[in-house]
Protein backbone atom coordinates (compact mmCIF):
# COMPACT_ATOMS: atom_id res chain seq x y z
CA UNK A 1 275.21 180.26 259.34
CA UNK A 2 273.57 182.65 256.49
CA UNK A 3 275.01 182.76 252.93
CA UNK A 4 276.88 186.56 252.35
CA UNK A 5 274.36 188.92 250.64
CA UNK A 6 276.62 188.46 247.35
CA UNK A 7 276.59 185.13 247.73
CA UNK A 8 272.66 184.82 247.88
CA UNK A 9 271.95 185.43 244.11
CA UNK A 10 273.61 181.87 243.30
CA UNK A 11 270.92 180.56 246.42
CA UNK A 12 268.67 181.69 244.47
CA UNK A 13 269.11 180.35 241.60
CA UNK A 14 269.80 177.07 242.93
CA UNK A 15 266.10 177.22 244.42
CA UNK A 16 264.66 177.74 241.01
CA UNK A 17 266.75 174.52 239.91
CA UNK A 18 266.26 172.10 242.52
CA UNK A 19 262.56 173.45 243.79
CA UNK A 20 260.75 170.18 242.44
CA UNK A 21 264.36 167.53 242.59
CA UNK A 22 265.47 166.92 246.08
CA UNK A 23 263.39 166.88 249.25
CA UNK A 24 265.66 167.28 251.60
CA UNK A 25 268.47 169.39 249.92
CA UNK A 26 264.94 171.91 248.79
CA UNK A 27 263.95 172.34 252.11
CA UNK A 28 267.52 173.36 253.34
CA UNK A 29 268.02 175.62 250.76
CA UNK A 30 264.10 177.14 250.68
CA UNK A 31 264.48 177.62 254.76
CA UNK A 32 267.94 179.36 254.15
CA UNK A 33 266.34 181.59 251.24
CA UNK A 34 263.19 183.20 253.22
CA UNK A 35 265.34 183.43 256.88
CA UNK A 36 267.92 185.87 254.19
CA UNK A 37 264.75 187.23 252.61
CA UNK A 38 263.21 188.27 256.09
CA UNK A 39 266.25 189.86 257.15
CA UNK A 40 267.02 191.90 253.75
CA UNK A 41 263.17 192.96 254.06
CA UNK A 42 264.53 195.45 257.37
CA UNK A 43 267.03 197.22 255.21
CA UNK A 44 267.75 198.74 252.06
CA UNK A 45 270.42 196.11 250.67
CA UNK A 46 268.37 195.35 247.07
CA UNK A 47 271.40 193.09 246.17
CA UNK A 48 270.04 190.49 248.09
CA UNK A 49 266.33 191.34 248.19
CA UNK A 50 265.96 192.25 244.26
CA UNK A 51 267.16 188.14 243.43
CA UNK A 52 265.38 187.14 246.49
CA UNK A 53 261.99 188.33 245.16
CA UNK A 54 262.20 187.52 242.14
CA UNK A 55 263.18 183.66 243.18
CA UNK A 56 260.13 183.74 245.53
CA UNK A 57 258.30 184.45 242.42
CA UNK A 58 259.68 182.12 240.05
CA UNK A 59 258.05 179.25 242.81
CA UNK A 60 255.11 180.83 242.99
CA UNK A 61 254.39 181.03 239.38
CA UNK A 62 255.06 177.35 238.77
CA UNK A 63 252.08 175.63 237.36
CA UNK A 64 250.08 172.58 239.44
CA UNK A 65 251.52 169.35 239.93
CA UNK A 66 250.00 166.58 237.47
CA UNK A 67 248.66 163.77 239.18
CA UNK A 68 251.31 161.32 238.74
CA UNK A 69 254.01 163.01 240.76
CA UNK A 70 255.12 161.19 243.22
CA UNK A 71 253.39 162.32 246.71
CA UNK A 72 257.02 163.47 248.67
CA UNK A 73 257.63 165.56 245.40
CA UNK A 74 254.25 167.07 246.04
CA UNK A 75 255.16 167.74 250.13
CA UNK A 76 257.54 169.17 248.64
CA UNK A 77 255.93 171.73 246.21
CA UNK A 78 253.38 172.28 248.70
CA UNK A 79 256.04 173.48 251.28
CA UNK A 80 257.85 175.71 248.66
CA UNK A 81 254.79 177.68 248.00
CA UNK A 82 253.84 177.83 251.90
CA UNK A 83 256.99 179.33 252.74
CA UNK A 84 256.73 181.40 250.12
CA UNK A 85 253.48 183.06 251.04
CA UNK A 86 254.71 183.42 254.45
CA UNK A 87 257.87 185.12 253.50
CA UNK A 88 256.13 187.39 251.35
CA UNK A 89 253.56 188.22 254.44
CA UNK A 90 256.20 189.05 256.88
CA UNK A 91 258.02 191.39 254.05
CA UNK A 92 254.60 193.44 253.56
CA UNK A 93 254.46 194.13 257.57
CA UNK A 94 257.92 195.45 257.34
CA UNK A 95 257.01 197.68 254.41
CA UNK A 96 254.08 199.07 255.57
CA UNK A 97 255.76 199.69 259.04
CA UNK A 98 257.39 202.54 257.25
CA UNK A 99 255.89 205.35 256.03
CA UNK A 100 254.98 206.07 252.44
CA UNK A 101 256.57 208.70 251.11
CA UNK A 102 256.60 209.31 247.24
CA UNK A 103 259.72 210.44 247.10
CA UNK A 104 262.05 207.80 249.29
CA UNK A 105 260.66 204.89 249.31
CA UNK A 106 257.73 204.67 246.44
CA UNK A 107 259.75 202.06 244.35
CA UNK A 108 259.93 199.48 247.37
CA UNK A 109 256.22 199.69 248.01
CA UNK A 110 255.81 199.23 243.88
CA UNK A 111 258.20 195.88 244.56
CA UNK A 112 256.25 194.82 247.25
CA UNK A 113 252.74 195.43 246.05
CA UNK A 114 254.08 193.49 242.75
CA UNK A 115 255.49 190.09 245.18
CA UNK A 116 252.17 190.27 246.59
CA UNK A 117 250.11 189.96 244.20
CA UNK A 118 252.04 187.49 242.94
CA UNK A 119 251.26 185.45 246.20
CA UNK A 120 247.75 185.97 245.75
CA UNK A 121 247.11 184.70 242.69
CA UNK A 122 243.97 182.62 242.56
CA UNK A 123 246.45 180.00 241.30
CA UNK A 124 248.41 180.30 244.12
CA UNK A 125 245.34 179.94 246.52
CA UNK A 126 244.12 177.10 244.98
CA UNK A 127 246.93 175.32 245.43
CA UNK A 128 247.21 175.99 248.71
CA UNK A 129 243.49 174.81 249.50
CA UNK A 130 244.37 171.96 248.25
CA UNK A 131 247.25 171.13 250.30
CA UNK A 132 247.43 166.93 251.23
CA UNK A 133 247.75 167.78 254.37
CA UNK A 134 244.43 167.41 256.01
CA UNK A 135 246.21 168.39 260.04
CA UNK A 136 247.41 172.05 258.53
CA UNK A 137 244.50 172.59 256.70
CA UNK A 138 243.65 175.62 259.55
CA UNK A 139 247.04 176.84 259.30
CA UNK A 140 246.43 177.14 255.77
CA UNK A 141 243.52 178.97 256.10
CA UNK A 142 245.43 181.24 258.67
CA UNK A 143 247.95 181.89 256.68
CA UNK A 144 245.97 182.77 253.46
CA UNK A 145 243.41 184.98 255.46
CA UNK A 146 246.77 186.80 256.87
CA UNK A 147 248.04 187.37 253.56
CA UNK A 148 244.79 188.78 251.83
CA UNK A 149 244.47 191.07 254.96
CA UNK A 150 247.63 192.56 253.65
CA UNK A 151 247.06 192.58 250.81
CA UNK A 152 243.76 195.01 251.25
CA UNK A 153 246.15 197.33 253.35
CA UNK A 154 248.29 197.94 250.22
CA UNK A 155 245.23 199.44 248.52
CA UNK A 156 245.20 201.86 250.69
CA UNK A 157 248.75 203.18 249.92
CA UNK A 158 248.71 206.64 248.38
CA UNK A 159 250.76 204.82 245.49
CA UNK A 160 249.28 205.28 241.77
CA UNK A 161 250.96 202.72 239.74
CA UNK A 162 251.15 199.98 242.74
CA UNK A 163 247.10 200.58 242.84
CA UNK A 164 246.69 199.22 239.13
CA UNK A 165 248.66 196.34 240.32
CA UNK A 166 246.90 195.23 243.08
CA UNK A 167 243.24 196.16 242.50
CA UNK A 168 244.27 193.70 239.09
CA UNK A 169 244.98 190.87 241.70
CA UNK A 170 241.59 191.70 243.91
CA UNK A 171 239.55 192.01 240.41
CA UNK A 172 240.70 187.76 240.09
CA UNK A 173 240.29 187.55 243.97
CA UNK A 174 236.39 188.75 243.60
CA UNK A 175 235.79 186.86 240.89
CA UNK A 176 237.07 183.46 241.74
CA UNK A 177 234.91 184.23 245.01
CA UNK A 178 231.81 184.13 242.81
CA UNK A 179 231.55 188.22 241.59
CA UNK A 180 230.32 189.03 238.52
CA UNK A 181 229.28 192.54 236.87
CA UNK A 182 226.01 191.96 235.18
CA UNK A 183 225.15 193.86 232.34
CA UNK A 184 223.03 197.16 232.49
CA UNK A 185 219.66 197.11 233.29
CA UNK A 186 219.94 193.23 234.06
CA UNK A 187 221.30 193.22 237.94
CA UNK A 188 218.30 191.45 238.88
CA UNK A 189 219.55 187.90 237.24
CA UNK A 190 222.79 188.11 238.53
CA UNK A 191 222.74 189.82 241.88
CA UNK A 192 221.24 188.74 244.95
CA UNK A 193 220.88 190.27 248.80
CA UNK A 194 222.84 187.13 249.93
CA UNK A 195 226.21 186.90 249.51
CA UNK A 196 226.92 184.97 246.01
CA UNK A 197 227.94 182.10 245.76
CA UNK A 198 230.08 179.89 242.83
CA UNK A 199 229.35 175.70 242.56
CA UNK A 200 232.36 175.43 239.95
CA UNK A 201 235.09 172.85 241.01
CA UNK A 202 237.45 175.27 239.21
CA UNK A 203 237.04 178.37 241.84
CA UNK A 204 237.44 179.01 245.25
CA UNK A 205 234.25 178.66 247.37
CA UNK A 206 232.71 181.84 247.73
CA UNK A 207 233.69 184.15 250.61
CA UNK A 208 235.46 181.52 252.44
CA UNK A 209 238.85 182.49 251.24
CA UNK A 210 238.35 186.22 252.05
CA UNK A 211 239.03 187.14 255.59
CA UNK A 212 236.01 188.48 257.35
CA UNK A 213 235.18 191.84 256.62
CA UNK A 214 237.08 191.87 253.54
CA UNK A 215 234.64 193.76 251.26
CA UNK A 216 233.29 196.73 253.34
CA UNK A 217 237.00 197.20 253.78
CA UNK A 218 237.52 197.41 250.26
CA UNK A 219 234.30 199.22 249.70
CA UNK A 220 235.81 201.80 252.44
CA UNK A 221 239.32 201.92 250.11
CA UNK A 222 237.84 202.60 246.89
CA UNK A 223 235.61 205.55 248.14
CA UNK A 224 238.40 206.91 249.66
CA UNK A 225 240.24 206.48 246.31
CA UNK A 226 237.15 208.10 244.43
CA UNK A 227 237.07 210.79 246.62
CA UNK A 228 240.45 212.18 246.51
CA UNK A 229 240.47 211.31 242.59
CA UNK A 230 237.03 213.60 242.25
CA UNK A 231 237.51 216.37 239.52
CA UNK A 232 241.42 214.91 238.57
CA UNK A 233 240.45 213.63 235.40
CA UNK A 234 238.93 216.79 234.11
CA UNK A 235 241.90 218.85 235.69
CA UNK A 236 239.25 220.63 238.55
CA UNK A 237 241.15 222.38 240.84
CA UNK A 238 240.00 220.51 244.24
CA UNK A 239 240.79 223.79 246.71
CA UNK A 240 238.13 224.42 249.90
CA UNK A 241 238.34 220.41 250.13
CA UNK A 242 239.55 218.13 252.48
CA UNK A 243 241.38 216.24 249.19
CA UNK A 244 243.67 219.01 248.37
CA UNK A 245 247.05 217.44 250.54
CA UNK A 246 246.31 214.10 249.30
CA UNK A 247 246.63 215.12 245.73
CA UNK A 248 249.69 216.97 245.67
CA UNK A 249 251.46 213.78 247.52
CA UNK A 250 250.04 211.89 243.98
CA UNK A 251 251.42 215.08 241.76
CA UNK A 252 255.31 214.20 243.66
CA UNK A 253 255.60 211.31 242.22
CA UNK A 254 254.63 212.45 238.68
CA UNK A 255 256.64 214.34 236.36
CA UNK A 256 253.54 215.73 234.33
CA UNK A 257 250.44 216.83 235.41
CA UNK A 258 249.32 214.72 232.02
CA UNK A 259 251.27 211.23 233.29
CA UNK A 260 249.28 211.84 236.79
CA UNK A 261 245.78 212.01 234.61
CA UNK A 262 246.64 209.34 232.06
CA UNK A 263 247.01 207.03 235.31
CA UNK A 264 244.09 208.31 237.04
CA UNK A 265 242.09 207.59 234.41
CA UNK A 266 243.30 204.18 234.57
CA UNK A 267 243.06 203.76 237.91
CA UNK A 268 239.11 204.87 238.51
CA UNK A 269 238.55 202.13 235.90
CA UNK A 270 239.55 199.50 238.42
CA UNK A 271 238.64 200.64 241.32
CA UNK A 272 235.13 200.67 239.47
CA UNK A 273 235.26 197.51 238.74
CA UNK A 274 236.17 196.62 242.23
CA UNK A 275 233.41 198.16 243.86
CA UNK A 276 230.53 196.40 241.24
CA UNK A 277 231.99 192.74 242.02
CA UNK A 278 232.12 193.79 246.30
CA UNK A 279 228.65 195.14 245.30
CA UNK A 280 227.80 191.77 243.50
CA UNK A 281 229.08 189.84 246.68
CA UNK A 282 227.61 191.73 249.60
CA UNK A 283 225.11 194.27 248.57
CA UNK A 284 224.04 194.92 251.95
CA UNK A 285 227.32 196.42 253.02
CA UNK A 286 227.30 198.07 248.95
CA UNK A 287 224.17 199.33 250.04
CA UNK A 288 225.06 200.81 253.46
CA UNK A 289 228.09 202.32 252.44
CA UNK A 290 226.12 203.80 249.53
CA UNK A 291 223.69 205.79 251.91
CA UNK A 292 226.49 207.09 253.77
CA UNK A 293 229.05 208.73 251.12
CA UNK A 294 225.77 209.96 249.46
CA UNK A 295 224.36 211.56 252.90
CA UNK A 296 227.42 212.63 254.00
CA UNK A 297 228.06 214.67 250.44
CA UNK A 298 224.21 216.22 251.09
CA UNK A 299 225.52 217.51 254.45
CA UNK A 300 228.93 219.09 253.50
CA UNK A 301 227.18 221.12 250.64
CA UNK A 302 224.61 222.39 253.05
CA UNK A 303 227.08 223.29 255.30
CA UNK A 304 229.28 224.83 252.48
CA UNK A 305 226.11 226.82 250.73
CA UNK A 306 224.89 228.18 255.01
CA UNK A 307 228.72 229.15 255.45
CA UNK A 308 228.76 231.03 252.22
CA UNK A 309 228.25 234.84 251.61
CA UNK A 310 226.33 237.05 249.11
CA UNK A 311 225.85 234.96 246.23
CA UNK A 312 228.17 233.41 243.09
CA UNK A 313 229.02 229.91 242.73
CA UNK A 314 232.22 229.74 245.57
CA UNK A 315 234.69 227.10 245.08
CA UNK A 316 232.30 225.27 242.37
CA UNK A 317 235.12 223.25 241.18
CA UNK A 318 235.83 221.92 244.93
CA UNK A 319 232.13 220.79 245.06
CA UNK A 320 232.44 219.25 241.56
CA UNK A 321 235.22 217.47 242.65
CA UNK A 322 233.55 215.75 245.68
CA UNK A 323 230.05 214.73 244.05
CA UNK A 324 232.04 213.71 241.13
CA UNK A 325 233.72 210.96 243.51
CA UNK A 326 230.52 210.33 244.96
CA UNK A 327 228.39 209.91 241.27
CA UNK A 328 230.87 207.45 240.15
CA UNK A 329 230.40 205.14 243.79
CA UNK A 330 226.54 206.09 242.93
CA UNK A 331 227.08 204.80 239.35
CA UNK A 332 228.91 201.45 240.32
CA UNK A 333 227.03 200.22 243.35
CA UNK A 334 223.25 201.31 241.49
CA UNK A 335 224.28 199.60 238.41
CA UNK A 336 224.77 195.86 240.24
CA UNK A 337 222.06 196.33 243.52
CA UNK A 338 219.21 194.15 243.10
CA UNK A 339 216.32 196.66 243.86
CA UNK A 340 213.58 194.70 242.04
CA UNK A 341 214.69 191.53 244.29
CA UNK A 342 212.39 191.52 247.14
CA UNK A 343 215.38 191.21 249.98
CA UNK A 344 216.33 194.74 248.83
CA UNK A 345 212.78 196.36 249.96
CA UNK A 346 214.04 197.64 252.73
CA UNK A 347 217.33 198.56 250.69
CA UNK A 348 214.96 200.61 248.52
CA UNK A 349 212.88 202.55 251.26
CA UNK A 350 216.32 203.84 252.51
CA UNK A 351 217.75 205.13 249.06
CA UNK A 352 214.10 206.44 248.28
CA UNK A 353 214.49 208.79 251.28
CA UNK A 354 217.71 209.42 250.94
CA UNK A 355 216.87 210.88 247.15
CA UNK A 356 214.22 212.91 248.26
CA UNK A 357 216.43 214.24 251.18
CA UNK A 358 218.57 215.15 247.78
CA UNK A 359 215.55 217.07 246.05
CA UNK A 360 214.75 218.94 249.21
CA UNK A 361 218.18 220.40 249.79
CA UNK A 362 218.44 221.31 245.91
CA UNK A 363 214.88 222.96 245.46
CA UNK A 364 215.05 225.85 244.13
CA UNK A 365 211.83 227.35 245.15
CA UNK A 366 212.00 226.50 248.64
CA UNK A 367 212.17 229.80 250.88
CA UNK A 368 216.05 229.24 251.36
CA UNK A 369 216.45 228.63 247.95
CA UNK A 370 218.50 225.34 248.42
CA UNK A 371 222.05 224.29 248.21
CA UNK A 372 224.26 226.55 245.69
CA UNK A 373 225.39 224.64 243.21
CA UNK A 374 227.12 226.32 239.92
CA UNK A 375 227.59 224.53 236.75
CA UNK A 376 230.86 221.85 237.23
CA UNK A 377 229.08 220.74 240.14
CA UNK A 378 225.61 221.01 238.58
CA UNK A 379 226.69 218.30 235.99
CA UNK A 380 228.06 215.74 238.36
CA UNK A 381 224.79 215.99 240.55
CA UNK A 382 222.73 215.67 237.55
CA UNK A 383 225.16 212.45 237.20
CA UNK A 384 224.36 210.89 240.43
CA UNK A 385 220.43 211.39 240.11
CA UNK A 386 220.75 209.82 236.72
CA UNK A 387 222.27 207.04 238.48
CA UNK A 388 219.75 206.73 241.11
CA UNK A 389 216.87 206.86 238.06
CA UNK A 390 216.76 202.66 238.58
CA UNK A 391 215.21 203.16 242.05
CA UNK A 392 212.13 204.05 239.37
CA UNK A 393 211.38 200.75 239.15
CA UNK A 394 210.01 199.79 242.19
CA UNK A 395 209.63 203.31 243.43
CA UNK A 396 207.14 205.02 240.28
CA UNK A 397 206.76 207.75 242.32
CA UNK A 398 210.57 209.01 242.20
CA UNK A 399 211.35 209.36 238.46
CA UNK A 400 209.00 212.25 238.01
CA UNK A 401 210.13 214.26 241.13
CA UNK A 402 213.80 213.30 239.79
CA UNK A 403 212.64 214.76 236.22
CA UNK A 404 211.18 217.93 237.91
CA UNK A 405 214.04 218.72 240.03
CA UNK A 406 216.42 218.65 236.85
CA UNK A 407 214.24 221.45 234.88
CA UNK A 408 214.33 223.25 238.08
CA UNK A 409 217.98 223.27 238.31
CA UNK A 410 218.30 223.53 234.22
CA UNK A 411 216.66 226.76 234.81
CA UNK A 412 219.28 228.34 237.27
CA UNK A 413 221.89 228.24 234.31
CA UNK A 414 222.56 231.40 232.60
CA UNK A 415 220.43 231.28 229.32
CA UNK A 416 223.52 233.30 227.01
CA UNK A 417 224.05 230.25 225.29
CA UNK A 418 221.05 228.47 224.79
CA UNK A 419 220.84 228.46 220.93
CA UNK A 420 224.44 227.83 220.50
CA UNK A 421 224.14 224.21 218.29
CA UNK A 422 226.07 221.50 220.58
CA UNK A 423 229.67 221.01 221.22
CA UNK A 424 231.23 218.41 219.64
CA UNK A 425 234.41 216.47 219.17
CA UNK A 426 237.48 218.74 220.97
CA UNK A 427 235.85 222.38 220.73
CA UNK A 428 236.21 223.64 224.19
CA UNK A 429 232.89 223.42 226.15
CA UNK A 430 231.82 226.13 228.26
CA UNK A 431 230.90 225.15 231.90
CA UNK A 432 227.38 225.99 231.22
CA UNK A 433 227.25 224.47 228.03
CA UNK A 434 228.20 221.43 229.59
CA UNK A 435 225.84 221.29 232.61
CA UNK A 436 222.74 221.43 230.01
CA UNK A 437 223.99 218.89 228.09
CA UNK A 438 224.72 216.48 231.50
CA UNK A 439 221.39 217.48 232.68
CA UNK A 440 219.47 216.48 229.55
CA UNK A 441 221.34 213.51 229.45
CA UNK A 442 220.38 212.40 232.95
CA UNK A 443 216.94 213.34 232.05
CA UNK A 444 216.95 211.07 229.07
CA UNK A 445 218.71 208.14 230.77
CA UNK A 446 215.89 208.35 233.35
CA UNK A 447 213.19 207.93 231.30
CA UNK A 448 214.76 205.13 229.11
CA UNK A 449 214.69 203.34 232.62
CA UNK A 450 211.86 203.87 233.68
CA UNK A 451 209.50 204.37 230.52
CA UNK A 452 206.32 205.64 232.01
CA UNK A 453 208.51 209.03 232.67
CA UNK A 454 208.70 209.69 228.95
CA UNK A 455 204.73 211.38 228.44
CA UNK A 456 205.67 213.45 231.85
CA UNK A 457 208.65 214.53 230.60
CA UNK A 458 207.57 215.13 227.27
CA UNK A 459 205.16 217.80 228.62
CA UNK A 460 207.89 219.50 230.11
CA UNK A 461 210.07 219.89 226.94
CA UNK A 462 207.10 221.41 225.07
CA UNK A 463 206.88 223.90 228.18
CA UNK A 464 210.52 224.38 228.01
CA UNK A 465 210.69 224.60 224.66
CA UNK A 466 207.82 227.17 224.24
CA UNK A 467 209.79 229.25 226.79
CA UNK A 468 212.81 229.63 225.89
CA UNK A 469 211.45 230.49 222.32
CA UNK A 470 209.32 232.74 223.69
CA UNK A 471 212.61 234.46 225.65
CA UNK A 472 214.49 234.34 222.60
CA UNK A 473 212.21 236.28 220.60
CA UNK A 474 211.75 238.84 223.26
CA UNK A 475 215.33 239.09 223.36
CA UNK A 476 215.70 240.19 219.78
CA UNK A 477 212.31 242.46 220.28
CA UNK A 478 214.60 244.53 222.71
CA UNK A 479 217.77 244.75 220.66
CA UNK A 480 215.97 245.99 217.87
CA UNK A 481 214.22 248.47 219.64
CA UNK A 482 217.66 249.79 221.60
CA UNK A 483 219.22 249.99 217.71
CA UNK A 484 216.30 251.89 216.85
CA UNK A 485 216.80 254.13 219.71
């Protein structure tokens, strides 16, 4: 017969006493403490899951056995942290059997997400590989693969400040797999087409902890996340989007508007970083998922600029919002693929395409004028063909169509402003005042990529130049002659 829920804190405590004494009293007791766990999972009685938890994770967090411990002290560990794991597996299918809801039940998904990660630890998984015994080793590898499944689900949960948590636990995951995030501009030492792989005795062998199909997955989760986080940070209003519902479920659970930003910002950091190391460890599926966010962002503005009337810049903030999301996946995945690597060729022919599929749709002089984009939106695209300026060095051709395309759309902002001197520190920037100064950055950025850019683009600033001088005087020709008048 079970302990009485307020009997079950003592349990506990006795677990954390005897965990590494007794063989046979630790097994009775550890078997006792996960059947109460399990049970406590299917209700709302924190008296007994609250000590429960925080037992489970007083095992986990135990450091590795030193080699002279005795080997039924070591079954012993070893079975601890098994039933552990498995305890804190079946909890996570009981909380994400019930549906998230910010307001009832956000603090038990927070608990959850925090247990998990806790039984994911690369510590925790090394241990585990190393089990002594040899006849389990594929239940082992069952019950780890089961666990990290889970453990992907959870970043999926519309949950803020459980998302730091665990994308801090898949960040260690990714890494002890073999990820790395090379530096800029060096992707092509560090990356390859083939799955990475790590020859330390200190780390998990690459990819064969991570359940099949682990990274696209998480590659799908983080787009999602950048998607419906497009525009937060700079406080875009994301109306006329498909985002809009799930960013008031984030706003619930926030007192401020600021708290909600503050932990965006936060937030986009790591997912980030996630999606350079899944990049680092399967660029194919980096790649593939690249071409479709990318295409699929081409085709909604289309559809949004045909659907429009008359003219104006309609819900520019909504189309900010979404290429914003789809610029920083652009940023991340373009900074770590291997395009000079000759196993990304045919990587390259498809994102070559798919940019000038981009420059077609956004040409300005083309009879139907191209997609409308105003100036919050005009920035962020000028972000993602920044990002796309390192497909210049194996595609020469690109760069100066990319360069072009930018003056082009540089010249559909109102010229009011022009010779205003620059923004800086916490002056408030005018839309337009920021879309020049996003697009000249991206032009910039290009052609310190790709330096045989710079005499091209050099021609066009003298152009530029000359012109807008030659507007400005005109401009003051005509006042003076109206005063006159």
């Amino acid at each position: 017969m079970l302990p009485h829920a307020s009997l079950s804190p003592s349990l506990f405590v006795c677990v954390r006493v005897c965990v590494y004494v007794f063989a046979g009293c630790t097994d009775a007791i550890i078997s006792s403490l996960f059947v109460i766990f399990t049970q406590q999972s299917n209700t709302n009685e924190s008296a007994c899951r609250a000590p429960a938890a925080s037992a489970i994770k007083h095992v986990l967090a135990r450091k590795p056995l030193p080699d002279d411990v005795p080997q039924d002290d070591r079954a012993v560990v070893f079975m601890a942290i098994s039933s552990c794991v498995c305890a804190v597996t079946t909890h996570i299918d009981t909380v994400l059997a019930q549906e998230y809801n910010a307001l009832d039940n956000a603090d038990v998904y927070e608990q959850c997400t925090d247990l998990a990660c806790q039984a994911a630890s690369v510590q925790v998984l090394q241990m585990l590989s190393q089990g002594e015994q040899q006849q389990k080793q594929q239940q082992q590898l069952e019950l780890v693969v089961a666990l990290l499944e889970r453990l992907a689900m959870l970043v999926r949960i519309p949950n803020l400040k459980s998302l730091e948590t665990v994308l801090c636990a898949w960040t260690a995951l990714l890494r002890a797999n073999g990820a790395t995030v090379p530096k800029k501009g060096h992707a092509t030492t560090t990356s390859s087409m083939k799955p990475a792989s790590s020859s330390s005795p200190t780390t998990l062998a690459a990819l064969k902890i991570l359940p099949p199909g682990a990274v696209p997955a998480l590659l799908e989760y983080c787009v999602s996340w950048l998607r419906a986080g497009g525009g937060l940070a700079g406080g875009m209003d994301p109306t006329g989007t498909n985002i809009t519902n799930e960013r008031e479920q984030w706003e619930d659970a926030f007192e401020t508007f600021e708290e909600l930003k503050m932990q965006w910002i936060t937030d986009r950091a790591k997912v980030m970083e996630v999606i350079k190391l899944c990049a680092n460890l399967d660029p194919q599926s980096a790649s593939r998922k690249l071409l479709e966010i990318v295409d699929g962002a081409l085709e909604w503005l289309k559809s949004v600029s045909t659907a429009a009337d008359g003219g104006g810049y309609s819900g520019d903030e909504g189309k900010a919002c979404i290429l914003e999301g789809v610029a920083s996946f652009t940023e991340c995945v373009m900074l770590v693929l291997p395009i000079e690597e000759q196993q990304a060729s045919s990587a390259a022919i498809e994102i070559e395409s798919l940019v000038m599929k981009a420059l077609v749709l956004t040409d300005q002089s083309s009879q139907s004028g191209g997609i409308r984009l105003g100036p919050q939106s005009l920035a962020q695209y000028a972000k993602m063909l920044e990002c796309f300026g390192r497909i210049g060095l194996v595609r020469p051709n690109l760069p100066p169509l990319l360069v072009k395309n930018l003056f082009d759309l540089l010249g559909t902002l109102s010229a009011e402003d022009v010779s205003a001197p620059p923004v800086r520190g916490k002056s408030r920037v005018k839309s337009t005042q920021l879309a020049r100064q996003k697009i000249c950055s991206a032009m910039l950025n290009i052609c310190a990529t790709v330096p045989e850019v710079r005499i091209f683009v050099c021609l066009f600033v003298c152009l530029w130049h000359l012109s807008f001088s030659l507007l400005s005087r005109l401009n003051r020709l005509l006042r003076t002659l109206s005063r006159v008048a």
